[in-house]
Protein backbone atom coordinates (compact mmCIF):
# COMPACT_ATOMS: atom_id res chain seq x y z
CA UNK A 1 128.89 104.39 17.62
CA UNK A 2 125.93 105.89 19.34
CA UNK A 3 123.06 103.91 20.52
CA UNK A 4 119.47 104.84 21.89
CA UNK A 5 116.94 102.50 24.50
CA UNK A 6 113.55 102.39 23.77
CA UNK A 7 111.29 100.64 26.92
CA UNK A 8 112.64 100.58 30.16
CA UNK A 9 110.02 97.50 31.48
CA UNK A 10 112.98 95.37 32.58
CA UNK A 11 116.17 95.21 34.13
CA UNK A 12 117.58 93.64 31.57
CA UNK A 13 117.91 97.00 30.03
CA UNK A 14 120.65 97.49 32.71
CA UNK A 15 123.16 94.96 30.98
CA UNK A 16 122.44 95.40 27.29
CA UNK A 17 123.22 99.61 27.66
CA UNK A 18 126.15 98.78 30.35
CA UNK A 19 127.61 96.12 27.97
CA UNK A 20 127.52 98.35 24.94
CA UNK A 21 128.77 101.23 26.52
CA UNK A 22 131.94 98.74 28.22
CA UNK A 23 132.79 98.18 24.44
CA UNK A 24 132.78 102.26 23.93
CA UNK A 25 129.40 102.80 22.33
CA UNK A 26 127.64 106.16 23.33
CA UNK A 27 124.66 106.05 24.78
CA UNK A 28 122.56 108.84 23.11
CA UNK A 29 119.41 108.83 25.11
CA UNK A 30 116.07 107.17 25.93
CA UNK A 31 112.24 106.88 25.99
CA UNK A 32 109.43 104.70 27.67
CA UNK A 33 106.42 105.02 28.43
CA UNK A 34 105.21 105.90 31.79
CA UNK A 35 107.09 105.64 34.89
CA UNK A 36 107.88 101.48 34.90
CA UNK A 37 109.11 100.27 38.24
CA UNK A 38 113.23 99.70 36.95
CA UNK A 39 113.15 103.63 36.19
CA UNK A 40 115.03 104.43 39.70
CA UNK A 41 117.42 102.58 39.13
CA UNK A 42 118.12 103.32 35.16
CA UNK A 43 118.17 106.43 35.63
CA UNK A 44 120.75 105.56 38.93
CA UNK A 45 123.09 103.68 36.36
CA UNK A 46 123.08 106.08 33.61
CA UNK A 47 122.48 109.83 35.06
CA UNK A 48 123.78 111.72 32.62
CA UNK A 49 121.89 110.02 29.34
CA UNK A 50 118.82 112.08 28.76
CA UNK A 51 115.13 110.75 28.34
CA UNK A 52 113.78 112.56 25.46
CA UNK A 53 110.07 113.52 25.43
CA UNK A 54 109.76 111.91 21.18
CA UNK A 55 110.68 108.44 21.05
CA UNK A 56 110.48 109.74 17.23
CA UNK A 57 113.85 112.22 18.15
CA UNK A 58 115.34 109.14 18.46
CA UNK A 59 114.59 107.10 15.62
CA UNK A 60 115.25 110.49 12.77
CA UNK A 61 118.83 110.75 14.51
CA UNK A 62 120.76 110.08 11.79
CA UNK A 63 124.16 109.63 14.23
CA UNK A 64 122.42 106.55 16.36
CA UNK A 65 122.48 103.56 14.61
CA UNK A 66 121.14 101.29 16.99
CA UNK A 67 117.98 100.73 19.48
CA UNK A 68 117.97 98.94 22.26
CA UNK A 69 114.18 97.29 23.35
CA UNK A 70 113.51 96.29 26.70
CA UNK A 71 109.80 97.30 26.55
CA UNK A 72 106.80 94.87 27.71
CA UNK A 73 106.99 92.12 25.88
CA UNK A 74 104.12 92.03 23.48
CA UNK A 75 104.81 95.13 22.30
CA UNK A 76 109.03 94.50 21.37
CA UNK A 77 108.37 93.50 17.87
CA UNK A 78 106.41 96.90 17.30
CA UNK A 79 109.16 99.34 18.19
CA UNK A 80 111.50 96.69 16.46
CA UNK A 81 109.81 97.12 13.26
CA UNK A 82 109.36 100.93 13.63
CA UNK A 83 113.15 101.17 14.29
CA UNK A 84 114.00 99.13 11.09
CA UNK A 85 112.03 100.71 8.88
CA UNK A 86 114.19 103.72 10.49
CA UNK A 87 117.12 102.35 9.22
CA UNK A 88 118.11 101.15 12.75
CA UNK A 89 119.64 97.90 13.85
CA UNK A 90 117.89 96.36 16.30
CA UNK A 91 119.28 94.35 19.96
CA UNK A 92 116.33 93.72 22.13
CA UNK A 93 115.60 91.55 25.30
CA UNK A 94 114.52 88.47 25.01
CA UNK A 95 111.89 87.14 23.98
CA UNK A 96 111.90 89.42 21.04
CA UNK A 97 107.87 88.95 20.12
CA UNK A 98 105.24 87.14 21.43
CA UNK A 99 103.07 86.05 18.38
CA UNK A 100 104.34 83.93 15.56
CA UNK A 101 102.38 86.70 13.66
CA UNK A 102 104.55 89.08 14.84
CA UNK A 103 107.58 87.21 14.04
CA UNK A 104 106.47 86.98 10.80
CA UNK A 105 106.18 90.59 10.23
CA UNK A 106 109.29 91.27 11.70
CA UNK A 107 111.38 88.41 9.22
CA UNK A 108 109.72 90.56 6.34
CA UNK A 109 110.76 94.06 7.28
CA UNK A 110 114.55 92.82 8.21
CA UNK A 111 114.74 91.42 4.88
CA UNK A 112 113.12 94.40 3.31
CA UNK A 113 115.30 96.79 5.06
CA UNK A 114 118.10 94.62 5.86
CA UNK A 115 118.54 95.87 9.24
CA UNK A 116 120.28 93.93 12.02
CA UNK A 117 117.33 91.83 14.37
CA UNK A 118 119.40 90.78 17.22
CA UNK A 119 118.17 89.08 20.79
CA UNK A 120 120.67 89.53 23.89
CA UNK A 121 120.47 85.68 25.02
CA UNK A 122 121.91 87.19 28.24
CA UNK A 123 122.15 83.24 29.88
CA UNK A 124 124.55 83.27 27.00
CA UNK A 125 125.69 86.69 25.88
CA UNK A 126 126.14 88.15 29.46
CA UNK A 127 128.23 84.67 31.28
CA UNK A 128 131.22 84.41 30.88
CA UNK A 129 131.48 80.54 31.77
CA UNK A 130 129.08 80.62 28.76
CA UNK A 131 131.86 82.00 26.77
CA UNK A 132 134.68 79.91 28.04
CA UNK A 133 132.37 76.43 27.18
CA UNK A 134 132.43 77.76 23.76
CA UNK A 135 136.20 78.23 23.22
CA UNK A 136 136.08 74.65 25.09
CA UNK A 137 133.70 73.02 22.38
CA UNK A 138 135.20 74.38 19.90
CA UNK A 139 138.61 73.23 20.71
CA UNK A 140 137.58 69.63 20.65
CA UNK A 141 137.34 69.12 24.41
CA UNK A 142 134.46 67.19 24.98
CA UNK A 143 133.87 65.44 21.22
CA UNK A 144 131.02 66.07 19.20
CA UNK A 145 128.07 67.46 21.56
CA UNK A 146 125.06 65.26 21.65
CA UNK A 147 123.10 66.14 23.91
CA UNK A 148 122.04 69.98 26.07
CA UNK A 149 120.24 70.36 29.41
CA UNK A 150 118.98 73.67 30.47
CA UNK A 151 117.75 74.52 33.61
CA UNK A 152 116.51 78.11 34.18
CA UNK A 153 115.25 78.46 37.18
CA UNK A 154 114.13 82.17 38.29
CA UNK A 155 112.74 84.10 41.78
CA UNK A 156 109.13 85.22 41.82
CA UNK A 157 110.02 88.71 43.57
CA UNK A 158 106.32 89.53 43.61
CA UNK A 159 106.49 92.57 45.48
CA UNK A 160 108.42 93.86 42.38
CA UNK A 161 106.23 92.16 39.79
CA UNK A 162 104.21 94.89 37.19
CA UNK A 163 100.70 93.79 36.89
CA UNK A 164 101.49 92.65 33.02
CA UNK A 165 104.23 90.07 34.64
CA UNK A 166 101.17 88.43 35.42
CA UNK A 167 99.42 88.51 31.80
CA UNK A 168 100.17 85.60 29.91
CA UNK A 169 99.41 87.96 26.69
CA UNK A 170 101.77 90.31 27.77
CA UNK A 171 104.64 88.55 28.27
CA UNK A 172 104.19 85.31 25.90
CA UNK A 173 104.01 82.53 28.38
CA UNK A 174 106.64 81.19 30.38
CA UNK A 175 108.27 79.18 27.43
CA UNK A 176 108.38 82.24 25.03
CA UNK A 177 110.21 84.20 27.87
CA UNK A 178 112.17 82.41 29.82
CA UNK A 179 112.88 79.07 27.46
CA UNK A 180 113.75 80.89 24.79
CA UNK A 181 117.34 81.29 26.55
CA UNK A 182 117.90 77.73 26.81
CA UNK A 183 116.61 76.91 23.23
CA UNK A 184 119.37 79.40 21.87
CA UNK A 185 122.09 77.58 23.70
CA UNK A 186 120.83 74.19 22.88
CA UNK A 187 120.94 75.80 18.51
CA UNK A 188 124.20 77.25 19.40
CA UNK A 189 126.45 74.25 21.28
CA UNK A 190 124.72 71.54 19.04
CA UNK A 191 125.49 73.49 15.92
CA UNK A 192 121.72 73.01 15.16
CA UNK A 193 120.18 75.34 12.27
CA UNK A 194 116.59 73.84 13.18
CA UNK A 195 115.02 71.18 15.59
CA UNK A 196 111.59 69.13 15.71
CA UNK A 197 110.16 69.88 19.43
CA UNK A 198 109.08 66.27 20.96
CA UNK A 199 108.20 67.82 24.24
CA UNK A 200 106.25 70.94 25.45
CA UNK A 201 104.27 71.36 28.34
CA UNK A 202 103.45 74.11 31.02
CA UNK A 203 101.61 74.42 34.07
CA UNK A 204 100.97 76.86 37.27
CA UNK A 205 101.50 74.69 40.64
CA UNK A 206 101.90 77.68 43.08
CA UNK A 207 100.23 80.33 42.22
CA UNK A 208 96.31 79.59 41.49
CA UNK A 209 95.68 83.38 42.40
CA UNK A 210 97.38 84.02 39.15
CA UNK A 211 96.18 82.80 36.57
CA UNK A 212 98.16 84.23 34.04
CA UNK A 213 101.12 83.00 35.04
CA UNK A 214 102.57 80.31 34.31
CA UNK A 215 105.14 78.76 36.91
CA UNK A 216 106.78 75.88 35.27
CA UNK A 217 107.61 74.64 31.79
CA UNK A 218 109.47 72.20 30.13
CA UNK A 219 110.41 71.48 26.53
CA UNK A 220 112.33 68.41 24.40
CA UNK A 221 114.02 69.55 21.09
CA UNK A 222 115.82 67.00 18.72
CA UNK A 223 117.43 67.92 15.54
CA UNK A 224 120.10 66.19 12.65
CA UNK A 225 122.73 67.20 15.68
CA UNK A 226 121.52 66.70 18.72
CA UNK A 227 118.89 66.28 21.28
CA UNK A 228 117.65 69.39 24.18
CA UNK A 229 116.29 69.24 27.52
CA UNK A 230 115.04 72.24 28.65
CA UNK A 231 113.56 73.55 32.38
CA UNK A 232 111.88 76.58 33.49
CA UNK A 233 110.30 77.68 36.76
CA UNK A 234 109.46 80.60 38.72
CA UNK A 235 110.08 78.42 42.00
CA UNK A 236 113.74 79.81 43.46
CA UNK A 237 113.32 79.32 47.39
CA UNK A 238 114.19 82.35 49.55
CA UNK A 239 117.64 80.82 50.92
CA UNK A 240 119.20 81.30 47.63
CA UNK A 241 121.32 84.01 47.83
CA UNK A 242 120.61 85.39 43.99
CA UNK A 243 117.86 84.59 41.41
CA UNK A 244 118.46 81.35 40.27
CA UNK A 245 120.82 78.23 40.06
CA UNK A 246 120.86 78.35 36.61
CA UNK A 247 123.13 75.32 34.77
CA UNK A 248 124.03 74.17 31.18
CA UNK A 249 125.19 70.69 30.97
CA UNK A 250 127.11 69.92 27.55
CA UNK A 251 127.08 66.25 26.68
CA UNK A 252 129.71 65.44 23.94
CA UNK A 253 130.97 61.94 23.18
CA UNK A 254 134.49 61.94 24.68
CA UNK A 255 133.42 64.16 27.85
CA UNK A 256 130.87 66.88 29.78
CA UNK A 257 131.01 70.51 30.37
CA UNK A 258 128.23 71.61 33.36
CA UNK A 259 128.01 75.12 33.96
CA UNK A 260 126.96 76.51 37.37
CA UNK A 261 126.66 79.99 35.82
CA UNK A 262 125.60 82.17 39.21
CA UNK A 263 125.76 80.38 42.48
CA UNK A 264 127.87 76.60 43.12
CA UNK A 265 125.23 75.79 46.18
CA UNK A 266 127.39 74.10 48.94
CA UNK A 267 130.75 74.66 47.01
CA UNK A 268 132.74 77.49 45.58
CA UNK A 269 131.97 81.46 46.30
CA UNK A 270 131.31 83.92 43.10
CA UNK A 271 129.57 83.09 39.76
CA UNK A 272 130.78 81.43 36.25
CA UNK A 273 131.38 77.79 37.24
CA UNK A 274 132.59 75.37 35.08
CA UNK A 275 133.34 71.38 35.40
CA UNK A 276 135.22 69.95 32.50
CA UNK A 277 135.11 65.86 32.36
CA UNK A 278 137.01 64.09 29.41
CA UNK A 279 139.23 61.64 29.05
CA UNK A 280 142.84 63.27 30.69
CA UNK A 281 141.12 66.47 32.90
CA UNK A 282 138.49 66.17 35.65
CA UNK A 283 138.40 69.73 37.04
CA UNK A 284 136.57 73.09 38.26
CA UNK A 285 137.95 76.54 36.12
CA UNK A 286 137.04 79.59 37.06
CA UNK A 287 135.66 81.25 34.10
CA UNK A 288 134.82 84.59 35.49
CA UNK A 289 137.29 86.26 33.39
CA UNK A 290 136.48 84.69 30.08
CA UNK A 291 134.92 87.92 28.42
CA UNK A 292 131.70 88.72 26.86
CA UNK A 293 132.10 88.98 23.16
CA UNK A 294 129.02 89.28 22.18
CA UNK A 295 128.41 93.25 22.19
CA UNK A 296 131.72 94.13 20.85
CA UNK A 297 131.06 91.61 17.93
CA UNK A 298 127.71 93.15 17.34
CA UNK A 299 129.04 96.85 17.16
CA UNK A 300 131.43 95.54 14.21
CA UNK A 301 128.67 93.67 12.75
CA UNK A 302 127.31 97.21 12.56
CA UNK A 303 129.87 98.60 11.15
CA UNK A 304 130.74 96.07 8.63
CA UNK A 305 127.20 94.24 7.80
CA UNK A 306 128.50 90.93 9.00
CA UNK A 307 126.87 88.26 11.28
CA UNK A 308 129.00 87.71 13.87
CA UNK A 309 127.65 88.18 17.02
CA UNK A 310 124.66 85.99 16.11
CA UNK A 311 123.52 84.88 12.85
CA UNK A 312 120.12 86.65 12.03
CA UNK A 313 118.83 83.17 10.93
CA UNK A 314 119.43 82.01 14.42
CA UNK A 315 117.48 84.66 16.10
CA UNK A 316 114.48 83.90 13.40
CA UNK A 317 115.18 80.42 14.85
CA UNK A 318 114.81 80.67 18.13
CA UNK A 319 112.01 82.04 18.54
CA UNK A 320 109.85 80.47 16.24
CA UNK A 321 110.83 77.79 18.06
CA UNK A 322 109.50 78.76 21.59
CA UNK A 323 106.61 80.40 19.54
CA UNK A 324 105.89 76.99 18.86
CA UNK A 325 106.65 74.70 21.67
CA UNK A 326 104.07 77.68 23.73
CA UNK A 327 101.45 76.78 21.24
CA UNK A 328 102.11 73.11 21.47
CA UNK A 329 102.24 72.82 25.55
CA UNK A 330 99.39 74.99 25.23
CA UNK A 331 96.96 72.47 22.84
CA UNK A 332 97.02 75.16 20.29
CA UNK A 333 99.45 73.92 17.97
């Protein structure tokens, strides 16, 4: 299967192409616009894909059958449409659109065309302790789950910051972005189809010079089966030796699952952490090696029209959710 990129604007590009190719996609080629500061090192990772000077060479070849979007944020659900109406299937970074408008036009052309719309969660899709809590749910381990916390904490990394990091239009406010991870893994481990939102606020606490940008957010999601706690700053100190400390806590009724999914502060070395509590194990597994299903699922969903990697409702789900809890914390809802 052969795959093209289309917006370079952030690093997440890095994982969705490297993750596709790992499951023995092609990767035809790419285009974005301009020169956007992860460009050195795309083009470090993948040297021998060309950038084409048409982004519309990519969307007539008839052998590529999906696009990858990792554009500025406002402007994923344009190229998403353009690429279904292409006959593409879609993966882009999250957050997929920044408008509930935009949403909107993007449920009607996927059911028009009935193209694939798919979001790489990566705090789900790309950790593997992610994947191993799954298996772990699934198998009964901890009950029925209740009850999710989220806490994604990231690192400023100003220096590295485009100016439209900064532009609350640009990139959809801190609970469209960011939030929208830990509202797909509150859906997924609650087996939730839809939630009420109880909770949304945001705020900037650090960084008056920008006022665009906001540092902190919180939201609190309940639903028929269960209830979400979600975190979000832009706070990591400098000490920390990666991005974030990001954790999942699963709470089920016979037992807990916390994931330490990048750094155990004070503890064990490496990433993909995982603390299982029940009723006969109390213990630390290294998940590291638990796999990434995700992209090799999609590729067959490709292939076969299925919904395995993530039903499209979901993805509709998700962010109309964080669509909406931004509007709420806002006043606007």
């Amino acid at each position: 299967m052969k795959f093209g990129a289309i917006g370079i604007d952030h690093r997440h590009i890095f994982g969705m192409a490297a993750n596709m190719m790992a499951e023995g996609a092609e990767f035809a080629g790419w285009w974005t616009d301009g020169d956007p500061e992860p460009l050195d090192g795309f083009v470090k990772r993948f040297p021998d894909v060309p950038r084409v000077a048409d982004v519309q060479a990519l969307l007539d070849d008839p052998e590529i059958a999906l696009i990858l979007i990792s554009c500025i944020p406002r402007d994923r659900a344009g190229w998403a449409v353009r690429a279904m109406e292409a006959g593409k299937d879609v993966m882009t970074d999250k957050p997929g659109c920044t408008t509930l408008a935009q949403l909107a036009e993007i449920r009607a052309v996927q059911a028009r065309t009935g193209q694939i719309w798919s979001i790489d969660f990566s705090e789900r899709f790309e950790v593997p302790c992610v994947t191993k809590a799954a298996e772990l749910v699934a198998a009964g381990a901890i009950g029925k789950v209740v009850q999710t916390v989220g806490l994604g904490p990231h690192r400023l990394n100003r220096p590295s910051r485009p100016d439209w990091f900064f532009d609350r239009h640009a990139y959809g406010g801190i609970l469209t972005d960011i939030a929208s991870h830990q509202i797909d893994q509150f859906l997924f481990f609650t087996g939730s189809t839809g939630a009420e939102i109880t909770l949304a606020s945001v705020g900037n606490f650090a960084n008056p010079d920008d006022p665009g940008l906001q540092d902190f957010g919180e939201i609190a999601l309940r639903s028929d089966s269960g209830h979400g706690y979600i975190r979000v700053d832009w706070y990591t100190p400098d000490a920390l030796p990666n991005w974030g400390d990001g954790r999942l806590t699963i709470l089920g009724t016979e037992g807990f699952i916390e994931l330490r999914k990048y750094v155990d502060v004070g503890g064990r070395e490496g990433t993909d952490h995982l603390v299982l509590v029940n009723g006969s194990r109390c213990e630390n597994i290294d998940a590291s090696d638990a796999g990434l299903p995700y992209f090799a699922r999609l590729m067959a969903d490709i292939r076969d029209r299925t919904e395995t990697a993530m039903p499209q409702a979901h993805a509709f789900t998700v962010m109309e959710l964080a669509l909406k809890a931004q509007e709420m914390a806002e006043g606007r809802a």
